[in-house]
C-alpha atoms as a PDB file:
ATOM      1  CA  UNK A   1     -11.165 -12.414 -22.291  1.00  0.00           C
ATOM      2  CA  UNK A   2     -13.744 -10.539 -24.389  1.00  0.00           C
ATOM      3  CA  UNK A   3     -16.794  -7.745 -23.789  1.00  0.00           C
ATOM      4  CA  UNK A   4     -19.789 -10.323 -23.359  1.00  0.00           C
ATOM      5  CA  UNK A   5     -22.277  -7.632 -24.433  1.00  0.00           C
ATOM      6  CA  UNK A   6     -23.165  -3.623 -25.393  1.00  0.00           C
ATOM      7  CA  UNK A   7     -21.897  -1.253 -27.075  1.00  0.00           C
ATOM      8  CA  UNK A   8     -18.553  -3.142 -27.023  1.00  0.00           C
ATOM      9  CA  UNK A   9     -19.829  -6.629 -27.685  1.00  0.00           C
ATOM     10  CA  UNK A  10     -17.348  -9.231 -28.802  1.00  0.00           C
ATOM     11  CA  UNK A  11     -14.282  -6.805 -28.673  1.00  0.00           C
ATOM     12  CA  UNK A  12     -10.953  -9.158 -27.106  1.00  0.00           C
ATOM     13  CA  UNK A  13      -9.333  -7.227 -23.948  1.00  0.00           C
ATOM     14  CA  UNK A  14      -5.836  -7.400 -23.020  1.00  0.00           C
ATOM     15  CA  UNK A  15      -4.889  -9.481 -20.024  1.00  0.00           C
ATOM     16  CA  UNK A  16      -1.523  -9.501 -17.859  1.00  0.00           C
ATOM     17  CA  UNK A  17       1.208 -12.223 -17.796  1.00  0.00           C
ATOM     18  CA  UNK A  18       1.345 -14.287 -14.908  1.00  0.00           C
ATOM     19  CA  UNK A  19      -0.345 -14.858 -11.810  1.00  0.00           C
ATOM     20  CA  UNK A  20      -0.641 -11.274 -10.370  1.00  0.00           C
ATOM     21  CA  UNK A  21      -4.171 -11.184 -12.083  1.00  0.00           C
ATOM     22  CA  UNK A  22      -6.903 -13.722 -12.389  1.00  0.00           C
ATOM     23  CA  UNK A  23      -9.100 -12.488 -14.711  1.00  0.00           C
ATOM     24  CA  UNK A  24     -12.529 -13.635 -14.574  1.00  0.00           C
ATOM     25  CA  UNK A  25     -13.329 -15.860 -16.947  1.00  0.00           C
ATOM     26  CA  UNK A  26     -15.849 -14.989 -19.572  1.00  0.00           C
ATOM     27  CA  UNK A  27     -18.854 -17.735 -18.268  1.00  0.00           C
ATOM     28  CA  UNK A  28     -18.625 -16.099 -14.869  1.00  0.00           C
ATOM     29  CA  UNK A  29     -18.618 -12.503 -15.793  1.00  0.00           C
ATOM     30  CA  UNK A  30     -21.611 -13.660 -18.191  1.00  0.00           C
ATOM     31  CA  UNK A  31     -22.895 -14.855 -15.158  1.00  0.00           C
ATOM     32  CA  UNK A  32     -22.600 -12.219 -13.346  1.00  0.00           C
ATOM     33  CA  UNK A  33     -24.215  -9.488 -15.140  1.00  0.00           C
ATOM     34  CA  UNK A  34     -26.815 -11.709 -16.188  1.00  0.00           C
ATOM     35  CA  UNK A  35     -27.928 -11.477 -12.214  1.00  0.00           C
ATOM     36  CA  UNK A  36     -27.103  -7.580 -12.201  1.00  0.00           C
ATOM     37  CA  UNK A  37     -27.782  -6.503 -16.194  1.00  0.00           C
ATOM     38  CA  UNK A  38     -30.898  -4.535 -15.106  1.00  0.00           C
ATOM     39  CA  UNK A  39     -29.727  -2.170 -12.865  1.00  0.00           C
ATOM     40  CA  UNK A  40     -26.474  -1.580 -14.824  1.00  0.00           C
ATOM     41  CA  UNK A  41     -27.604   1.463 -16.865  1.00  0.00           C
ATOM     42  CA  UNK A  42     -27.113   4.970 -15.915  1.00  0.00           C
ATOM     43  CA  UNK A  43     -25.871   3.379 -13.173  1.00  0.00           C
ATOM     44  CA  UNK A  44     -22.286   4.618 -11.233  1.00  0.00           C
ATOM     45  CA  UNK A  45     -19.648   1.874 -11.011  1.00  0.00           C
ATOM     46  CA  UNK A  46     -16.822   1.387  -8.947  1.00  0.00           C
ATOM     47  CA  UNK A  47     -14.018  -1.474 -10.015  1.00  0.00           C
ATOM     48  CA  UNK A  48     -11.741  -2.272  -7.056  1.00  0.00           C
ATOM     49  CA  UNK A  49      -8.603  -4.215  -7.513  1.00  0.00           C
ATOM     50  CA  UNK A  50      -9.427  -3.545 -11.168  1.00  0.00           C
ATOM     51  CA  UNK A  51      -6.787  -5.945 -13.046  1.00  0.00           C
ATOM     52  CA  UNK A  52      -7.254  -5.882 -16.362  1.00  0.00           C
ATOM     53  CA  UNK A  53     -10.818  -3.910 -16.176  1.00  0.00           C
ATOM     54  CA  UNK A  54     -12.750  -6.409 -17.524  1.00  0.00           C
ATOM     55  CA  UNK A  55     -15.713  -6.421 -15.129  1.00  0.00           C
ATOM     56  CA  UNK A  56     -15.438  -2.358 -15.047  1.00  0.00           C
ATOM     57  CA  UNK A  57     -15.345  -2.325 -19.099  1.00  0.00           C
ATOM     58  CA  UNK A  58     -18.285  -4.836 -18.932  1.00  0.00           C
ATOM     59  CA  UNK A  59     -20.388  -2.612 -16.714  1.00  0.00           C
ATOM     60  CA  UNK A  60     -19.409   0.286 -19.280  1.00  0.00           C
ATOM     61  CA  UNK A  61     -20.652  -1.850 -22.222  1.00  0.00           C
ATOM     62  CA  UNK A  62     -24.030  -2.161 -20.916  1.00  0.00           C
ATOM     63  CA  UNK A  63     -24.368   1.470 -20.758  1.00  0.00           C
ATOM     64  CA  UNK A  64     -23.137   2.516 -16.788  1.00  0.00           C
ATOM     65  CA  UNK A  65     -22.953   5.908 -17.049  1.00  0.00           C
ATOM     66  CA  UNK A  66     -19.703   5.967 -15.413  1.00  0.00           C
ATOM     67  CA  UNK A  67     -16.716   3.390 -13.978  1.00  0.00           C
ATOM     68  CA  UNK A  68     -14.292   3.893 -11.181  1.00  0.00           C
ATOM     69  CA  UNK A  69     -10.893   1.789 -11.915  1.00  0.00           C
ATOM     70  CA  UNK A  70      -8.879   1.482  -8.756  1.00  0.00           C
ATOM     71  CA  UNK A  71      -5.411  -0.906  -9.351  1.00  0.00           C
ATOM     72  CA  UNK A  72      -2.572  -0.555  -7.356  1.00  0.00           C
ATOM     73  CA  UNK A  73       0.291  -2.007 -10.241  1.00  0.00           C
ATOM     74  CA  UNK A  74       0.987   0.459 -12.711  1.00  0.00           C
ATOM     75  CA  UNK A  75       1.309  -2.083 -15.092  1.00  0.00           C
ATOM     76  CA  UNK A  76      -1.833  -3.458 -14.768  1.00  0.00           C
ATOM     77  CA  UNK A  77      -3.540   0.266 -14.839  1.00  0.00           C
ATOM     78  CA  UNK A  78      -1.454   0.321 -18.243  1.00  0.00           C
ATOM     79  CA  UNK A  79      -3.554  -2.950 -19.494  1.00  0.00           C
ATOM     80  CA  UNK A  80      -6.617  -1.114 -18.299  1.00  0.00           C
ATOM     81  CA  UNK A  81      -6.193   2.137 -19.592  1.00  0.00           C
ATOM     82  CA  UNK A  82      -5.247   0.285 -23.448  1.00  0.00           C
ATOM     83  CA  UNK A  83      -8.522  -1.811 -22.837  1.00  0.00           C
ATOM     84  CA  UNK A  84     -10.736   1.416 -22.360  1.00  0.00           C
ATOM     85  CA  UNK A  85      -9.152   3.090 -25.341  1.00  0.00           C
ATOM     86  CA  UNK A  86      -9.636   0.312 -27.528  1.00  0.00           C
ATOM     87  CA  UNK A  87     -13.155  -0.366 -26.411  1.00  0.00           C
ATOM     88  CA  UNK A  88     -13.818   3.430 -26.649  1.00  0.00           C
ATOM     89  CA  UNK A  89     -15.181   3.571 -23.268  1.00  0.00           C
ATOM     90  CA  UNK A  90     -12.328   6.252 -21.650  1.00  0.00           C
ATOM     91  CA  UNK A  91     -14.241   8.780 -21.955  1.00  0.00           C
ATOM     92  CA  UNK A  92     -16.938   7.209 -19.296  1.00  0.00           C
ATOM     93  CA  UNK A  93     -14.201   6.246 -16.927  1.00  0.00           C
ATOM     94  CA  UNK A  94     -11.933   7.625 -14.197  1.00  0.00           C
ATOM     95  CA  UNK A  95      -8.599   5.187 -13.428  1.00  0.00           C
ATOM     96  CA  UNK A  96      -6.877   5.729  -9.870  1.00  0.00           C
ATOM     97  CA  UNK A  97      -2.892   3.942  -9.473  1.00  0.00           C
ATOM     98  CA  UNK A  98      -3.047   3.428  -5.879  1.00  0.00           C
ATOM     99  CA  UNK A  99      -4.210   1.230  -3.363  1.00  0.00           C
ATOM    100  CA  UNK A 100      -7.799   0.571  -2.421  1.00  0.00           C
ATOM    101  CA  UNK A 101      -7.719   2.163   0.554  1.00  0.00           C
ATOM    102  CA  UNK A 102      -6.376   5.410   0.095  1.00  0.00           C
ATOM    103  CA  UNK A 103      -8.497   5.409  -3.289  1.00  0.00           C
ATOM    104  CA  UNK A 104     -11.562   4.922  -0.816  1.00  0.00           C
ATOM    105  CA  UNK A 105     -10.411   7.682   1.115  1.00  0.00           C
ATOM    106  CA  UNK A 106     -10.053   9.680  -1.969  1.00  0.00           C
ATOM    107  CA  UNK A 107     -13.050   9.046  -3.218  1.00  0.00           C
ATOM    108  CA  UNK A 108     -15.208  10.129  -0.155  1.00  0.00           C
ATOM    109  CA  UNK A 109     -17.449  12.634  -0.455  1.00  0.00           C
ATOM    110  CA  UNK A 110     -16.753  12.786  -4.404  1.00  0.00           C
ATOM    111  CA  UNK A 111     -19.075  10.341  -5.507  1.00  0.00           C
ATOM    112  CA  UNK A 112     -21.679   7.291  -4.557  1.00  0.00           C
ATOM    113  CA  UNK A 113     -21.866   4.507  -5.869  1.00  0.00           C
ATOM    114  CA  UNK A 114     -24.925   2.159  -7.187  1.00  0.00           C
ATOM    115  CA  UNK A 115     -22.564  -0.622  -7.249  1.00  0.00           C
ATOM    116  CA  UNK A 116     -18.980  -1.366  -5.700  1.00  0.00           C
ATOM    117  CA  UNK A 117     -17.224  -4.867  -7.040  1.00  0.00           C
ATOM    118  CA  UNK A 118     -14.217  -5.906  -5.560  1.00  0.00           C
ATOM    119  CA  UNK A 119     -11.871  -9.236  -6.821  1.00  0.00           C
ATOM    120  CA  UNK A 120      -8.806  -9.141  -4.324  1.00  0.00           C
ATOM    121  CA  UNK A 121      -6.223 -11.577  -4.090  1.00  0.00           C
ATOM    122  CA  UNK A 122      -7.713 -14.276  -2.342  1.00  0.00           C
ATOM    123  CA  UNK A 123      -7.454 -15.604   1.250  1.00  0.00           C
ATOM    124  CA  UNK A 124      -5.433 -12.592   2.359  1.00  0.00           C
ATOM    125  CA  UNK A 125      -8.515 -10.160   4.165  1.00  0.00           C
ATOM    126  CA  UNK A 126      -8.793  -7.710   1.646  1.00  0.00           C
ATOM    127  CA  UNK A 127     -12.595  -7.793   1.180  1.00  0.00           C
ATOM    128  CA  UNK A 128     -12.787  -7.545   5.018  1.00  0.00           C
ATOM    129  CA  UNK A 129     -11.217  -4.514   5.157  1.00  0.00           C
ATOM    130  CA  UNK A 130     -12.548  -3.115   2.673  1.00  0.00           C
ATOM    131  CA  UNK A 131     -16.054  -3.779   3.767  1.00  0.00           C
ATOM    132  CA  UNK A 132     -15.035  -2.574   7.641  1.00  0.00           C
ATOM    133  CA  UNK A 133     -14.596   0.948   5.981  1.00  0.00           C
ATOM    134  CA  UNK A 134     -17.819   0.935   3.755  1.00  0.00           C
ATOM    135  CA  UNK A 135     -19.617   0.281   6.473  1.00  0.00           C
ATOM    136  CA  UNK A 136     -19.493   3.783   7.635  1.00  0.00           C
ATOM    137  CA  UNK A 137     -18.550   5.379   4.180  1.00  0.00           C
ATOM    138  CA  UNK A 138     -20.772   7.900   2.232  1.00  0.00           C
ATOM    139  CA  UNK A 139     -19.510   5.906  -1.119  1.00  0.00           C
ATOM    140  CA  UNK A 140     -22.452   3.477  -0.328  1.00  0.00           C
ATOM    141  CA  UNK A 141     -26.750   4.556   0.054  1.00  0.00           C
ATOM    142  CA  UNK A 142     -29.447   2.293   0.943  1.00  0.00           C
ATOM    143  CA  UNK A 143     -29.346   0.715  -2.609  1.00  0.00           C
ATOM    144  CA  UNK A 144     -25.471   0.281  -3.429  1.00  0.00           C
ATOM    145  CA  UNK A 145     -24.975  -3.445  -4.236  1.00  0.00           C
ATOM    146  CA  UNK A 146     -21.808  -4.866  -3.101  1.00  0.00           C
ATOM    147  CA  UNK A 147     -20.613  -7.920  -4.740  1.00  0.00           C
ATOM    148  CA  UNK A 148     -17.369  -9.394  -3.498  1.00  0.00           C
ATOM    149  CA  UNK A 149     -15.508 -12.623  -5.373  1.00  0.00           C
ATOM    150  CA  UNK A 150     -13.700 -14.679  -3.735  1.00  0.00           C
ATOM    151  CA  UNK A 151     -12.359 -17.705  -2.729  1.00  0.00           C
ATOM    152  CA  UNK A 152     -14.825 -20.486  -2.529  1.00  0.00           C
ATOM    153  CA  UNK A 153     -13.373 -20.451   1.118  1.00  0.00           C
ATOM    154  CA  UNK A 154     -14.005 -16.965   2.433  1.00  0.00           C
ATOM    155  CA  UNK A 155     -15.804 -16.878   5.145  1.00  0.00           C
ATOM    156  CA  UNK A 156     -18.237 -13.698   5.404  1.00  0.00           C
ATOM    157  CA  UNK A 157     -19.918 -14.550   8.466  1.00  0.00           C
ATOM    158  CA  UNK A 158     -19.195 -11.362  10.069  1.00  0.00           C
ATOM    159  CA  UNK A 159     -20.986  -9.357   7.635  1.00  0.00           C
ATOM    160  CA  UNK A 160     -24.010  -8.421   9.637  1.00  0.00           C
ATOM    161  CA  UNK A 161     -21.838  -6.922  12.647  1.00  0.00           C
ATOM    162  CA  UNK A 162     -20.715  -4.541   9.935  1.00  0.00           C
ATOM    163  CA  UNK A 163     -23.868  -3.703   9.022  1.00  0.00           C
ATOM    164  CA  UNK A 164     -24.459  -5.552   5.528  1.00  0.00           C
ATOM    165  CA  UNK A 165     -27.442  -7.915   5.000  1.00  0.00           C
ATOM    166  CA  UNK A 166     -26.212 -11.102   2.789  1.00  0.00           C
ATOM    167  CA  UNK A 167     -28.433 -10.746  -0.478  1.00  0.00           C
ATOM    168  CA  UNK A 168     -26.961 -13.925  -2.526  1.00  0.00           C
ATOM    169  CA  UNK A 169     -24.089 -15.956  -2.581  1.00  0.00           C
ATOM    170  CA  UNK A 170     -23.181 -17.692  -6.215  1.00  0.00           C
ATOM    171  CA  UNK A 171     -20.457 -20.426  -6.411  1.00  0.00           C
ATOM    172  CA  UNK A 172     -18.742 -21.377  -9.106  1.00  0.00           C
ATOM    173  CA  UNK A 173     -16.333 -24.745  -9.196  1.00  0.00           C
ATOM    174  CA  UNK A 174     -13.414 -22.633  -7.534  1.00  0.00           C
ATOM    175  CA  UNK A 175     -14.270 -19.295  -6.528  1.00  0.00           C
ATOM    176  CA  UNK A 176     -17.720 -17.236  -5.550  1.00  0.00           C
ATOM    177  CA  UNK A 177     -19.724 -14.182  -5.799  1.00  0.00           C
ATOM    178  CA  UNK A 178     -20.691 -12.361  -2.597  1.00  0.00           C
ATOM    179  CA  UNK A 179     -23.901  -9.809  -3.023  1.00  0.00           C
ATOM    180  CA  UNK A 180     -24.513  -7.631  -0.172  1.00  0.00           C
ATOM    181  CA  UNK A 181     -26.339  -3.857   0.621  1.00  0.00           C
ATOM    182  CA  UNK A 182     -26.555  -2.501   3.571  1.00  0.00           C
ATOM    183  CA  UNK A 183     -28.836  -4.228   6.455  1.00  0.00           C
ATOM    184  CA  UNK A 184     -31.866  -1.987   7.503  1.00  0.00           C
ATOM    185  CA  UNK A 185     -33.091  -0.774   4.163  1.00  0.00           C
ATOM    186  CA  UNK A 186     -36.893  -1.209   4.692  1.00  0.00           C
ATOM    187  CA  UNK A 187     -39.103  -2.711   2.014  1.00  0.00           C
ATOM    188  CA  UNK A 188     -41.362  -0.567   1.129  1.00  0.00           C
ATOM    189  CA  UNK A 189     -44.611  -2.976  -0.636  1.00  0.00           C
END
């Protein structure tokens, strides 16, 4: 797994052992900032079930102004923390050891975010819950984009009875990207 592009272009990150983290593979995270790259500077980022920090790093690359590492495994925070240090990028980020939720709780009122990406272990709810306490959270404005990935299987049908308009949904042969804001944000022509 590498830094697709910025200040830390090229640079090989450090990955875990086994299946506790599925890092995202280099074509999709290329992917995915392609869709996102210009909104990403000066920007405010926030990394949930962080792994290895490679979509967190790769926001920090392209110049966010800061990142927001939230892992649960110390070990894993360990892999981040040596990523950020040898990309030089530490000094743009803040890494929490707990779990999402009470990091979310944490969190409140301390900052808001322009974008919030979450990559839980799949098929278990996570992103639901996760999403059920945005919905009412002052981590998220009119223009935070949300981008979940998942499962190709996830169902996200409930989205709009939390209050989040579906903005694009990319698939990939065995997993997905969700993008969502929240609904009601008028368009201003």
């Amino acid at each position: 797994m590498r830094v697709i592009a910025g200040s830390a272009k090229r640079l090989q990150l450090k990955t875990l052992d086994g299946l506790d983290t599925r890092p995202t593979t280099d074509r999709i995270k290329e992917t995915l900032f392609n869709m996102i790259a210009p909104e990403i500077y000066d920007s405010i980022f926030l990394d949930l079930f962080s792994g290895s920090g490679g979509i967190g790093i790769e926001a920090l690359s392209r110049g966010a102004r800061e990142a927001v590492f939230v892992e649960n495994s110390p070990k894993a925070m360990s892999c981040i923390k040596e990523n950020l240090k040898f990309t030089r990028l530490e000094h743009k980020a803040v890494t929490m050891t707990r779990d999402v939720m009470t990091a979310l709780y944490q969190l409140e009122g301390e900052k808001v975010f322009d974008f919030i990406f979450m990559d839980p272990p799949y098929d278990r709810g996570f992103e639901k819950t996760v999403l059920e306490y945005l919905a009412d959270s002052q981590l998220v404005y009119e223009d935070t984009l949300i981008i979940v990935e998942a499962s190709k299987e996830t169902d996200f049908s409930y989205l709009e009875e939390l209050g989040f308009h579906l903005l694009k949904e990319k698939v990939y042969k065995t997993n997905k990207h969700v993008f969502m804001e929240k609904a009601g944000k008028e368009e201003i022509c």
